[in-house]
Protein backbone atom coordinates (compact mmCIF):
# COMPACT_ATOMS: atom_id res chain seq x y z
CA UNK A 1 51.90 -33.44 -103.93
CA UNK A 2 55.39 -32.91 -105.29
CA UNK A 3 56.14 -32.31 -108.79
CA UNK A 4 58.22 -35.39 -109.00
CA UNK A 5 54.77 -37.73 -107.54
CA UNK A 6 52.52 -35.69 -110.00
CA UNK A 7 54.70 -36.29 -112.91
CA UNK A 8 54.94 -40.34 -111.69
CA UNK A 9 51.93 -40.21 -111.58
CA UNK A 10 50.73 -39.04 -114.97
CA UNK A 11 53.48 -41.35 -116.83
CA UNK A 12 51.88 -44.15 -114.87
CA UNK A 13 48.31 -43.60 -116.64
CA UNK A 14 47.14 -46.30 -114.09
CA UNK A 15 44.09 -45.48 -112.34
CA UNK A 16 44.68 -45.48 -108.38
CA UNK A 17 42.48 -46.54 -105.56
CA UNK A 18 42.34 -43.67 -103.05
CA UNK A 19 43.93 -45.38 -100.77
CA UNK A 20 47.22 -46.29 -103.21
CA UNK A 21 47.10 -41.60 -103.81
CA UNK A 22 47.35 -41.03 -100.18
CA UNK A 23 50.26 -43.27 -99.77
CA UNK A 24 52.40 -41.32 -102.55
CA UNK A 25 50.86 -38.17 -101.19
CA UNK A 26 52.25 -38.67 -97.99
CA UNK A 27 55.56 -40.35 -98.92
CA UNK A 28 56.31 -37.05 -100.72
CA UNK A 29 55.46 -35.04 -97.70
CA UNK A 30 56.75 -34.76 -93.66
CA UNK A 31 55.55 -37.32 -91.78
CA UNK A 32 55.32 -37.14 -88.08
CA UNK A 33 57.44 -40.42 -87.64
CA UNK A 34 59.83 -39.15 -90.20
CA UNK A 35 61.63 -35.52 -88.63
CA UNK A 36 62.17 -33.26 -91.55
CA UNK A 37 66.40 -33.24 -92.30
CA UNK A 38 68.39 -29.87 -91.53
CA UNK A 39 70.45 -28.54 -93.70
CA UNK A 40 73.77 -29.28 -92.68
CA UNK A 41 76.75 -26.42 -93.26
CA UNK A 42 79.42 -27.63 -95.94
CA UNK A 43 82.64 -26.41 -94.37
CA UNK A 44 84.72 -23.37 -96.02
CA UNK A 45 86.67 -23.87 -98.83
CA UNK A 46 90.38 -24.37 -98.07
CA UNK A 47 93.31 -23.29 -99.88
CA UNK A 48 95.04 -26.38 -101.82
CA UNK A 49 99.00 -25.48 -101.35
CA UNK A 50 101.81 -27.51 -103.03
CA UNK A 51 105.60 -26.71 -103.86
CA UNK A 52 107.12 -27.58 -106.78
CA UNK A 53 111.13 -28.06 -107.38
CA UNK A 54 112.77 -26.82 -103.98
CA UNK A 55 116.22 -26.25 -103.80
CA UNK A 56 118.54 -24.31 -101.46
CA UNK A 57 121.89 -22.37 -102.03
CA UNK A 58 125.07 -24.29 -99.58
CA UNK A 59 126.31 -23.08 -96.89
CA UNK A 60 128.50 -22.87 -94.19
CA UNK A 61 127.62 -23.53 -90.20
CA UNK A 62 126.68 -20.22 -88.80
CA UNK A 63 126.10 -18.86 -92.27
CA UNK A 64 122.65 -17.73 -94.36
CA UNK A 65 121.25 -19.21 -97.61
CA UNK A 66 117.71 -18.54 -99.31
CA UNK A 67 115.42 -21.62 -100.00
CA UNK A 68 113.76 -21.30 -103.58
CA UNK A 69 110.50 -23.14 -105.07
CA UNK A 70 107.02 -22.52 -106.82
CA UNK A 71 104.55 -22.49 -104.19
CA UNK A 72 100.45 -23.55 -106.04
CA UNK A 73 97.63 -22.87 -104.71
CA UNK A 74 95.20 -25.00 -106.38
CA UNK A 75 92.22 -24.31 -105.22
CA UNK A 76 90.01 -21.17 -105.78
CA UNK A 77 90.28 -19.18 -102.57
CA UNK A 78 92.98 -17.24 -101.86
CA UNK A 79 95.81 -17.54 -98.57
CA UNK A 80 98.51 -15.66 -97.37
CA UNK A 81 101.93 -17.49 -96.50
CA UNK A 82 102.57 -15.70 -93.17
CA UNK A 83 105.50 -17.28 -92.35
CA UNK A 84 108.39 -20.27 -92.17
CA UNK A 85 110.34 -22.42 -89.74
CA UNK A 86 113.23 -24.52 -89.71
CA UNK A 87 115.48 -26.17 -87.37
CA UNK A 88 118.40 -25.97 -90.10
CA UNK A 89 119.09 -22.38 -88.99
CA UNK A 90 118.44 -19.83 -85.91
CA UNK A 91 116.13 -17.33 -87.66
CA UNK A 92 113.77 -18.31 -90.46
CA UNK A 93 112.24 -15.33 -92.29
CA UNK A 94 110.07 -14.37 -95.80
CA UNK A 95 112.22 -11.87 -97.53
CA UNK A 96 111.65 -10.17 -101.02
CA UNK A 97 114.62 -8.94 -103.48
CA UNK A 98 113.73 -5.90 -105.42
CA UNK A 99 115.67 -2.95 -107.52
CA UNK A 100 115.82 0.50 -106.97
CA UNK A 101 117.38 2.30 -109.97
CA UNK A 102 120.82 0.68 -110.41
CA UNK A 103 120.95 -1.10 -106.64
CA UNK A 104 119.12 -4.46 -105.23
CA UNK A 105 118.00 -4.38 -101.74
CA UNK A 106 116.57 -7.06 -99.70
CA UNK A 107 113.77 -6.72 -97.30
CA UNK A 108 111.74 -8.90 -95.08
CA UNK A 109 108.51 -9.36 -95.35
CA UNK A 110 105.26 -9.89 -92.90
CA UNK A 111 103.49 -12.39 -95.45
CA UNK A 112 102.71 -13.24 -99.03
CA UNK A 113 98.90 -13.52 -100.89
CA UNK A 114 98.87 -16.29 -102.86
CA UNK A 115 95.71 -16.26 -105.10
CA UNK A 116 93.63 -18.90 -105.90
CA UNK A 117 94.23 -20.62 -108.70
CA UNK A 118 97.37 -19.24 -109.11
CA UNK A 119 101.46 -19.87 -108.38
CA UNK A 120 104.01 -17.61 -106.84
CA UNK A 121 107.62 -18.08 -107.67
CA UNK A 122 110.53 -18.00 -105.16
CA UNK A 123 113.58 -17.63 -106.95
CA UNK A 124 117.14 -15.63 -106.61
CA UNK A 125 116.71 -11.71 -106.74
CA UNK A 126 113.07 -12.47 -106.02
CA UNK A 127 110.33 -13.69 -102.80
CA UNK A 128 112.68 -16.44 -100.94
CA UNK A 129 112.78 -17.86 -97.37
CA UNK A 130 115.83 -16.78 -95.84
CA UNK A 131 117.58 -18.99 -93.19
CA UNK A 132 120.02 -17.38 -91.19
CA UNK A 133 122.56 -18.45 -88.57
CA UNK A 134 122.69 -22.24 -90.31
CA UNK A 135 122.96 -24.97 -87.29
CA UNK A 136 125.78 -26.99 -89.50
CA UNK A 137 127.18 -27.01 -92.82
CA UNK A 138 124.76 -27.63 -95.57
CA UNK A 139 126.50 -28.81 -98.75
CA UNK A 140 125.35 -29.72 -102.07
CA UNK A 141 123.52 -33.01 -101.80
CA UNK A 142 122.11 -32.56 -98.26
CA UNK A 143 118.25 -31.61 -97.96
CA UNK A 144 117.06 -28.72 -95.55
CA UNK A 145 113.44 -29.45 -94.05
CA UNK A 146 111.15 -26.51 -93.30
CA UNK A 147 107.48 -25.42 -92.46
CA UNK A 148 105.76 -23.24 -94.45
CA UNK A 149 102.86 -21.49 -92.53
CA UNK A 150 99.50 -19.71 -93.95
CA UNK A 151 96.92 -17.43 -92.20
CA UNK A 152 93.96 -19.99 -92.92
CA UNK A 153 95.99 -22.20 -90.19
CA UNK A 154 97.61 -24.44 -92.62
CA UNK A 155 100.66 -25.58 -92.75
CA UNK A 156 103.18 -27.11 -95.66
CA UNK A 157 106.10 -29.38 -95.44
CA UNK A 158 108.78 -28.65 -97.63
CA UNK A 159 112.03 -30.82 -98.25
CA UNK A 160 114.61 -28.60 -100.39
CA UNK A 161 117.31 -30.19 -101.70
CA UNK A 162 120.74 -28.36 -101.46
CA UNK A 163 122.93 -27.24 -104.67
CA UNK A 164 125.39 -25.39 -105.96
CA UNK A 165 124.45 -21.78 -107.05
């Protein structure tokens, strides 16, 4: 009998026939009509990824410009941004600004952890999507469209609205 019956049972304080024990008996156990229920997986946990206040430099046709935002994760397990695409410009690429003694130099990147839990922050001499060899003209007041892409097989639509510097 399972604790739950027992302790029914002993609130109850009524005296049952034999015939009334067996039936809680077996209602707390497997029955051979009744298959005993599997466990069923819960799927992994996914990264929750938002962006918060996009916004692109203008540019010219033909041109580059960086796209800046705060990308969330708000979920507990970590993913890695591997990547971006765009069909504002030819090449679409993660790139990271970073000083070396008196000099900034700019470098692409593979991909970039975001933590759970966490935010990382794309902004001018810092992590930015860079979008090179613009199809047109993007001026202030125009929005450039791209897709943000993780390793967990995710994938993030961002609208970035397009300013002045």
């Amino acid at each position: 009998m399972c604790a739950a019956c027992a302790s029914a049972l002993a609130r109850a304080r009524v005296r049952l026939s034999a015939l009334a024990a067996a039936a809680v008996m077996a209602a707390c156990g497997p029955s051979a009509e009744r298959p005993a229920t599997e466990a069923v997986p819960l799927p992994p946990p996914r990264a929750e990824m938002a962006v918060h206040e996009a916004w692109a430099r203008s540019a010219d046709s033909g041109a580059m410009t960086s796209v800046y935002f705060t990308l969330t994760n708000r979920a507990t397990v970590s993913d890695t941004l591997q990547g971006a695409t765009s069909a504002a410009a030819e090449e679409v690429g993660l790139h990271m600004s970073m000083q070396h003694g008196n000099t900034m130099h700019m470098a692409s990147v593979q991909s970039l952890p975001v933590p759970g839990e966490d935010s990382v922050l794309f902004a001018p001499l810092g992590a930015h999507v860079m979008l090179t060899r613009m199809t047109r003209a993007y001026a202030a007041g125009d929005t450039i469209a791209l897709t943000l892409t993780f390793t967990s097989g995710q994938s993030l639509e961002v609208r970035a609205g397009v300013r002045q510097p």
